[in-house]
C-alpha atoms as a PDB file:
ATOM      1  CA  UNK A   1     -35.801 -11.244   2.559  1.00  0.00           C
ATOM      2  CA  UNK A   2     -32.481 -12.175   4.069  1.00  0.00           C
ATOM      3  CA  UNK A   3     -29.174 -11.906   2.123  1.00  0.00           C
ATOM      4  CA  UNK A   4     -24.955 -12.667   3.124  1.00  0.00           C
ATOM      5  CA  UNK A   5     -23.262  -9.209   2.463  1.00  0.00           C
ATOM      6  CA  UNK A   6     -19.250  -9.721   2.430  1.00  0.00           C
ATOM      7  CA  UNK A   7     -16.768  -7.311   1.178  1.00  0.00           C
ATOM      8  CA  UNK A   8     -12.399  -7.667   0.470  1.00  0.00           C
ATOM      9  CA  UNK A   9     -12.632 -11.435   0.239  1.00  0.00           C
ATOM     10  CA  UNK A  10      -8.818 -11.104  -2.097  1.00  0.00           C
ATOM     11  CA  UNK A  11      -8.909 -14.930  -2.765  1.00  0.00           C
ATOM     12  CA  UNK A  12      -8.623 -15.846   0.999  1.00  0.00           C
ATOM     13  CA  UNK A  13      -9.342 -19.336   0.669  1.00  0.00           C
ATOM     14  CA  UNK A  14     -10.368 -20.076   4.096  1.00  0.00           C
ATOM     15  CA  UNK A  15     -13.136 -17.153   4.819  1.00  0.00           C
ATOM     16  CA  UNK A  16     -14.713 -18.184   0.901  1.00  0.00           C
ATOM     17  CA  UNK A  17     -15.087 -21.641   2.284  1.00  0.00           C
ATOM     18  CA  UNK A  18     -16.972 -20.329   5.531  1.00  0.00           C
ATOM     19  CA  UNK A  19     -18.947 -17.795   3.027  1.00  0.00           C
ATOM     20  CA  UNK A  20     -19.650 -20.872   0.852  1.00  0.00           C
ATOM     21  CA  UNK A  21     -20.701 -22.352   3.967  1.00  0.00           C
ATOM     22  CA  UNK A  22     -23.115 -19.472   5.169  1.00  0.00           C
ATOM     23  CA  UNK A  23     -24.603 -18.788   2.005  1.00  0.00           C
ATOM     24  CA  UNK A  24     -25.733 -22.362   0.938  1.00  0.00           C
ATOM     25  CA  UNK A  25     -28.373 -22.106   4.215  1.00  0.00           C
ATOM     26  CA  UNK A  26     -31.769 -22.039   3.528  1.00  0.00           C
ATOM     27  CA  UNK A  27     -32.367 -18.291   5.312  1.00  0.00           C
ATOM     28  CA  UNK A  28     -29.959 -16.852   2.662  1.00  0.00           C
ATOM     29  CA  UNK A  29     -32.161 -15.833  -0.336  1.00  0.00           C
ATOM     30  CA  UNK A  30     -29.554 -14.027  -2.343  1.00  0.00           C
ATOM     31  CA  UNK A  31     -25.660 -12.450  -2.073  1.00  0.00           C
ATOM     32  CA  UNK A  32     -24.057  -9.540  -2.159  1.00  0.00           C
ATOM     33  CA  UNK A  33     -20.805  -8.718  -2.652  1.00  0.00           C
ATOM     34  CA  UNK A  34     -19.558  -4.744  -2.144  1.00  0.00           C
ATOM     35  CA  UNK A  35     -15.875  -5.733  -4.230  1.00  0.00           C
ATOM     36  CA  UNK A  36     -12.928  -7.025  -4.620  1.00  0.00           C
ATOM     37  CA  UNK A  37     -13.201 -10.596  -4.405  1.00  0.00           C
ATOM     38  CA  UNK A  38     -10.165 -11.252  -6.174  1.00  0.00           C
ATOM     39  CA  UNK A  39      -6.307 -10.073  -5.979  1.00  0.00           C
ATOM     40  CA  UNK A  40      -6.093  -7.636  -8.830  1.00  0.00           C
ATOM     41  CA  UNK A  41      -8.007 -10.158 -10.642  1.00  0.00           C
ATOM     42  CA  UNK A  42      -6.347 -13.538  -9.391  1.00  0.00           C
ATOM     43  CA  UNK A  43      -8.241 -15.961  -8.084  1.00  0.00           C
ATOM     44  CA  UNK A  44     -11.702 -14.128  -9.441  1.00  0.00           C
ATOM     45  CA  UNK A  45     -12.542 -17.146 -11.565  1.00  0.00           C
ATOM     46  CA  UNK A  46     -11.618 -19.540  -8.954  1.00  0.00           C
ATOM     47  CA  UNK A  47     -13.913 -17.628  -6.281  1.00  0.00           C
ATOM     48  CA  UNK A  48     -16.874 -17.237  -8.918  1.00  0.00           C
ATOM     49  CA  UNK A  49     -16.534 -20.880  -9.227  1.00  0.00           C
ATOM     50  CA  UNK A  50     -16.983 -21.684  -6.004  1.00  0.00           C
ATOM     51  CA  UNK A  51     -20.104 -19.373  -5.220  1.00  0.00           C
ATOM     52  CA  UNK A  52     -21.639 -20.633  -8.529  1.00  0.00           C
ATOM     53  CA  UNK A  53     -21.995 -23.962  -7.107  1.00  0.00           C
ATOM     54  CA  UNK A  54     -24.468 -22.849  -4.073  1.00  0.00           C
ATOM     55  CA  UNK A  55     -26.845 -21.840  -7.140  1.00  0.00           C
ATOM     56  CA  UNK A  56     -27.964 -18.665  -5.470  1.00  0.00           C
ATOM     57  CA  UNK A  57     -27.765 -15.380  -7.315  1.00  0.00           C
ATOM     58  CA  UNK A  58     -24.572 -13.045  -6.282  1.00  0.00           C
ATOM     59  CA  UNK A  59     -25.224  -9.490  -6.930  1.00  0.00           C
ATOM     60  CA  UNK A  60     -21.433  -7.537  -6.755  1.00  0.00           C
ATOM     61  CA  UNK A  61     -20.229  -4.438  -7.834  1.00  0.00           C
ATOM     62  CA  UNK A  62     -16.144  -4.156  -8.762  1.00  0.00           C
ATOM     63  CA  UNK A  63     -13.885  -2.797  -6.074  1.00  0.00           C
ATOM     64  CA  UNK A  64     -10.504  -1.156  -6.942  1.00  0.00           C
ATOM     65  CA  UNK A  65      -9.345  -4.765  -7.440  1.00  0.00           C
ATOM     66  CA  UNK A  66     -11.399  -5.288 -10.651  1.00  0.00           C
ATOM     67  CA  UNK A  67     -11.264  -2.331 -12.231  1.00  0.00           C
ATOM     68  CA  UNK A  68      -9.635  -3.858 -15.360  1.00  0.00           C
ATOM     69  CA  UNK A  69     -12.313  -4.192 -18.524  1.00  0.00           C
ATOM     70  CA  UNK A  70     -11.973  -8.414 -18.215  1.00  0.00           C
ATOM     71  CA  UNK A  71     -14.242  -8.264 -15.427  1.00  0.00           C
ATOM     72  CA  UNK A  72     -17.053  -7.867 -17.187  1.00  0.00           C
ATOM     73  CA  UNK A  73     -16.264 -10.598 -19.643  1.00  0.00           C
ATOM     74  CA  UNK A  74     -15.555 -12.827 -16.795  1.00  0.00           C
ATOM     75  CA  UNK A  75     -18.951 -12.745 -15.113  1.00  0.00           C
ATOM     76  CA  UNK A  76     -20.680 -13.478 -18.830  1.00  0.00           C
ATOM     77  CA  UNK A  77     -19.891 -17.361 -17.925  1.00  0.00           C
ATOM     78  CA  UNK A  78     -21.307 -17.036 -14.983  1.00  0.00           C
ATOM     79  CA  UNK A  79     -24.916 -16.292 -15.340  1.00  0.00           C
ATOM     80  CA  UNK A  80     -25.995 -16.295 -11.324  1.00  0.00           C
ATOM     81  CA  UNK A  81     -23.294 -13.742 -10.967  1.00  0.00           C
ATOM     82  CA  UNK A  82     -24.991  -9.838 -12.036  1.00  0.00           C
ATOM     83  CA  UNK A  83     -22.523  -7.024 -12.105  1.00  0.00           C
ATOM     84  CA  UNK A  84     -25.132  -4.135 -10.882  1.00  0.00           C
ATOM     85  CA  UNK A  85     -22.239  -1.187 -10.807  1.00  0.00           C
ATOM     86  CA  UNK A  86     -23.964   1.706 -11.932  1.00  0.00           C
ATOM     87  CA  UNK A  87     -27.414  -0.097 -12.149  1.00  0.00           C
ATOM     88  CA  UNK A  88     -30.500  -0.271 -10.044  1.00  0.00           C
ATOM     89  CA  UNK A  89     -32.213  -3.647  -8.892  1.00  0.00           C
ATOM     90  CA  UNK A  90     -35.372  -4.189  -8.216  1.00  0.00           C
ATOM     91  CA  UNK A  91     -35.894  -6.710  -5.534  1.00  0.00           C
ATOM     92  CA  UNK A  92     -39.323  -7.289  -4.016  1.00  0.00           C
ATOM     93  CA  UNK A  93     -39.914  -3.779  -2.604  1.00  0.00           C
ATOM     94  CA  UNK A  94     -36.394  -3.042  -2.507  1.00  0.00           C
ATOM     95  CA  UNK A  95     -34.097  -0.765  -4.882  1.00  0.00           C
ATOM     96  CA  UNK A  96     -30.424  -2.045  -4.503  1.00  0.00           C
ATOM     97  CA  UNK A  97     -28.059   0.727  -6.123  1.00  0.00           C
ATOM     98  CA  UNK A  98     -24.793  -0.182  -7.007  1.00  0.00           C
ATOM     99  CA  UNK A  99     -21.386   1.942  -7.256  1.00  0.00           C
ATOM    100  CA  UNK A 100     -18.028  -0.004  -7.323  1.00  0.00           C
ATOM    101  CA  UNK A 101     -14.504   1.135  -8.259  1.00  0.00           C
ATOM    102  CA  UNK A 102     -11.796   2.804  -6.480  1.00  0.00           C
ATOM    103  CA  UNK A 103     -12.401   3.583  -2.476  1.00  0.00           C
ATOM    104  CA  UNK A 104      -9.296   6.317  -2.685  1.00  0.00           C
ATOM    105  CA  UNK A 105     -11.006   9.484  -3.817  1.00  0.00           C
ATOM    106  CA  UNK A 106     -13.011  11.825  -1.036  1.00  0.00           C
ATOM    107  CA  UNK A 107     -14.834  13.342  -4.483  1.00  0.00           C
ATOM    108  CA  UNK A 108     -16.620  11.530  -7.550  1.00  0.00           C
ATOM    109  CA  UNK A 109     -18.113  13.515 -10.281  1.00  0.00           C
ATOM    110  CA  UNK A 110     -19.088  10.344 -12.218  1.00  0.00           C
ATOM    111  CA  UNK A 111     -20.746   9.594  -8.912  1.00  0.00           C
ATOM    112  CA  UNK A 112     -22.456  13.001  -8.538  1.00  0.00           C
ATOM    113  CA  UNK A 113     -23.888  12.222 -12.030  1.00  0.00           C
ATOM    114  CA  UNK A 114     -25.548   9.016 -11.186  1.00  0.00           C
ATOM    115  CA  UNK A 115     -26.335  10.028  -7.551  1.00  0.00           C
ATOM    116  CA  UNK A 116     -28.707  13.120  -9.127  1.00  0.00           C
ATOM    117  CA  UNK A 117     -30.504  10.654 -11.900  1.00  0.00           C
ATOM    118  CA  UNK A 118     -31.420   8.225  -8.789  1.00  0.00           C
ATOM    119  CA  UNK A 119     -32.406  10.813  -6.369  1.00  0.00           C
ATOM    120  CA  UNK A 120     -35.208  11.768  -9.323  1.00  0.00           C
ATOM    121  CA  UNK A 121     -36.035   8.226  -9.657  1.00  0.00           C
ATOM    122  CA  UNK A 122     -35.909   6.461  -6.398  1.00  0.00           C
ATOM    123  CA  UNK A 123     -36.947   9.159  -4.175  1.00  0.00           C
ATOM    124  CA  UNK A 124     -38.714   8.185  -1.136  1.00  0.00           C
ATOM    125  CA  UNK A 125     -38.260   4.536  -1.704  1.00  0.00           C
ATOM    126  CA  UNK A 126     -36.443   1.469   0.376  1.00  0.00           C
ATOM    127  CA  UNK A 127     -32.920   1.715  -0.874  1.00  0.00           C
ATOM    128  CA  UNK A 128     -30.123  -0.280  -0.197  1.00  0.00           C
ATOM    129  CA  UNK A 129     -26.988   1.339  -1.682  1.00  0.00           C
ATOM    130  CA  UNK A 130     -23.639  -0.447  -1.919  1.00  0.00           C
ATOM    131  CA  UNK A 131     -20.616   0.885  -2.508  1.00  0.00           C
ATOM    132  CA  UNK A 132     -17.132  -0.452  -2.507  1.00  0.00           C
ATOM    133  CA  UNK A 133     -15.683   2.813  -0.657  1.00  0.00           C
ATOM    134  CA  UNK A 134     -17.457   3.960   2.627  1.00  0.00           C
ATOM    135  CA  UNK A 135     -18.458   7.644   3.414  1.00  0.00           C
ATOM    136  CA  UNK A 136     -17.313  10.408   4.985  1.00  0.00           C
ATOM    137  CA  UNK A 137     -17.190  11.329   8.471  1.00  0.00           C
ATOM    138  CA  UNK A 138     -18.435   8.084   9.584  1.00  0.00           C
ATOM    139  CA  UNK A 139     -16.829   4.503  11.903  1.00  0.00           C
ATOM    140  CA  UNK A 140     -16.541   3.301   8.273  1.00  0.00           C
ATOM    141  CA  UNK A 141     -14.189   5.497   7.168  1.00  0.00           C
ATOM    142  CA  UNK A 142     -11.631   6.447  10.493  1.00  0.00           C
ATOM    143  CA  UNK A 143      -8.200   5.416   9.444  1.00  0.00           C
ATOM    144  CA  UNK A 144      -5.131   6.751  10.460  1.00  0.00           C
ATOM    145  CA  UNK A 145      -6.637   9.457  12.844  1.00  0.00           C
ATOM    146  CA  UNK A 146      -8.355  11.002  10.010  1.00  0.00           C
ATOM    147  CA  UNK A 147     -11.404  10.289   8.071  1.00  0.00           C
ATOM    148  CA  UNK A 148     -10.960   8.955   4.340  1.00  0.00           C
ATOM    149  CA  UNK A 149     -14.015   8.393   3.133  1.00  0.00           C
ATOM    150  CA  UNK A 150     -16.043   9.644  -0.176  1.00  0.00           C
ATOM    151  CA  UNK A 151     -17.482  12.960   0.944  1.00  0.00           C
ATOM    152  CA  UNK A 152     -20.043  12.370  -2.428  1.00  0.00           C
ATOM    153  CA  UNK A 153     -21.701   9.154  -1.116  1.00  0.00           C
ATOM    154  CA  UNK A 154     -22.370  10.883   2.165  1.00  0.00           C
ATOM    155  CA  UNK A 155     -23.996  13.509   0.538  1.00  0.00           C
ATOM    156  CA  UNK A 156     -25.945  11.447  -1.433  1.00  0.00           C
ATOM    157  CA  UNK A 157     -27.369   9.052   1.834  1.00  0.00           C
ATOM    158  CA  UNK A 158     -28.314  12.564   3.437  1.00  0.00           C
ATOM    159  CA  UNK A 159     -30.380  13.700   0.539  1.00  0.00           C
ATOM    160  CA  UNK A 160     -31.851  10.332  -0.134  1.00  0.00           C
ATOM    161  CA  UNK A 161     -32.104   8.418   2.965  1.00  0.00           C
ATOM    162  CA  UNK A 162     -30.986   4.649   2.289  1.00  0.00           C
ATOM    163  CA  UNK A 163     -32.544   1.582   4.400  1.00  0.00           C
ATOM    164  CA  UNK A 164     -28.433   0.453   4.923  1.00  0.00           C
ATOM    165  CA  UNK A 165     -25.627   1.169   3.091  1.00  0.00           C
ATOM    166  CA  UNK A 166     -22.815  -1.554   2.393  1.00  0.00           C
ATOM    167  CA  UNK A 167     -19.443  -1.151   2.198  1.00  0.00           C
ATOM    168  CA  UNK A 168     -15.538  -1.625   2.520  1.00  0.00           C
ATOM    169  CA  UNK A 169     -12.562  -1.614   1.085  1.00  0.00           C
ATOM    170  CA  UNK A 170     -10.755  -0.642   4.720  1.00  0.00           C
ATOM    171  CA  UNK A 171      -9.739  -3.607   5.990  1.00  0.00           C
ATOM    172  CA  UNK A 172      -8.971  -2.657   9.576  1.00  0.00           C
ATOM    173  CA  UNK A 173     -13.043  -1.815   9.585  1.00  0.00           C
ATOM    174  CA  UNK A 174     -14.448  -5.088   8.635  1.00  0.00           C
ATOM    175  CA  UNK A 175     -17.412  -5.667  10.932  1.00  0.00           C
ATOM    176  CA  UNK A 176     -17.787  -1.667  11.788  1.00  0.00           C
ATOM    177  CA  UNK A 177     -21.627  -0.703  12.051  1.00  0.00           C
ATOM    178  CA  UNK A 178     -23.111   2.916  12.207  1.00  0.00           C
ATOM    179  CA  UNK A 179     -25.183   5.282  11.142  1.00  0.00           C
ATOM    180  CA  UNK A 180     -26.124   7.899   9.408  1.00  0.00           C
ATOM    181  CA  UNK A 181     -29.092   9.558  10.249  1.00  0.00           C
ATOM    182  CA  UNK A 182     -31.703   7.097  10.403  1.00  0.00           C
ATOM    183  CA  UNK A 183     -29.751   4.694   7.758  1.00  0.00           C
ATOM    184  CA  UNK A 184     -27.456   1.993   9.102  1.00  0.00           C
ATOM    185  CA  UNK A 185     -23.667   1.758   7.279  1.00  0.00           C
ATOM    186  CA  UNK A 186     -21.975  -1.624   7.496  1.00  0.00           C
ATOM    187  CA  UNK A 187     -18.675  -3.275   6.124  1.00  0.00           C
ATOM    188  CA  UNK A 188     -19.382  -6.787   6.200  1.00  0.00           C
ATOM    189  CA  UNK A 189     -15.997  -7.824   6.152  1.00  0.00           C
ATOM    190  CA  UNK A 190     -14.584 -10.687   4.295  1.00  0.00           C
ATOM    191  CA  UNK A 191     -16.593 -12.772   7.065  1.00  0.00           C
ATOM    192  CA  UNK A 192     -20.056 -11.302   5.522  1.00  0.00           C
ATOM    193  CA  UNK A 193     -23.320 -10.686   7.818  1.00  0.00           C
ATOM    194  CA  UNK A 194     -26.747 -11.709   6.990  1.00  0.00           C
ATOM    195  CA  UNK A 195     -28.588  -9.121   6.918  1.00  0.00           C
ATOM    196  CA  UNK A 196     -32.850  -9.324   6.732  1.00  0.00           C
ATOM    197  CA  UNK A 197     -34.855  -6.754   4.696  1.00  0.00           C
ATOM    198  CA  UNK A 198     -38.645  -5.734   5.442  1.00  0.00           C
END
């Protein structure tokens, strides 16, 4: 199973066309997309568009960029396009878990809730988790000689032991990989990576 994982696209009209480009190849199964595709919400129809005419599915999750309530009402005319935010996916052996929204706060409580109902459910299984903020204490999260990450998330991928986690939202880290542990943290960048699931 091979999927294109991208992240902080904000409507840049060249990198969609080379993501448009990547995806439509026949060793890309599915997308992902860890948020904000969009501008504060411009451009998110024109970029949903675009990606709906590669008729591939495009699994996303909100970043701080669509946090309004239209974005939900957007995707419902496109049906390839599945908000999982707060969901879990089943695909093939996989569980995909899906937390979008803000990438500011080092604590989530709402986050903490969710994290403990998965952890009981999805225990021991292959997870991918994706998350529009990165974690703590991690190459995802080093800005400013400081780390900013969500100190939640990491706690969570230490308790539960993801296959890779997927995120963003700081831009000078597009393309950062790492680890935590035995699971693998990437920001994809607005560029994406394929990335191939066992």
């Amino acid at each position: 199973m091979n999927f294109l994982a991208f992240v902080d696209l904000h409507d840049n009209k060249k990198a969609l066309k080379e993501l448009i480009s990547r995806a439509g190849k026949n060793d890309v199964d599915f997308m992902v997309c860890a948020g904000d595709l969009s501008n504060f919400g411009r451009g998110l129809i024109d970029v949903l568009e675009a990606f709906k005419k590669i008729g591939k599915k495009l699994y996303l999750i909100p970043g701080n960029h669509e946090e309004s309530k239209d974005f939900n009402e957007i995707l419902q005319h496109f049906p390839l396009c599945e908000n999982i935010h707060r969901k879990a996916l089943i695909i093939d052996n996989h569980i995909f878990l899906g937390y979008g929204g803000d990438g500011f706060s080092q604590e989530d409580p709402e986050f903490r809730k969710i994290a403990r109902e998965w952890y009981g459910t999805h225990k021991g299984k292959k997870i991918v988790l994706i998350t529009h903020g990165p974690p703590f204490g991690t190459k995802m999260d080093w800005f400013s000689e400081r780390f900013v990450g969500n100190k939640d998330y990491r706690n969570f991928i230490e308790r539960i032991h993801p296959q890779i986690v997927i995120c963003g939202h700081l831009h000078e880290n597009a393309g950062v990989v790492d680890n935590l542990g035995e699971t693998k943290l990437v920001n994809p960048g607005w560029e994406g990576m394929v990335i191939g699931l066992k």
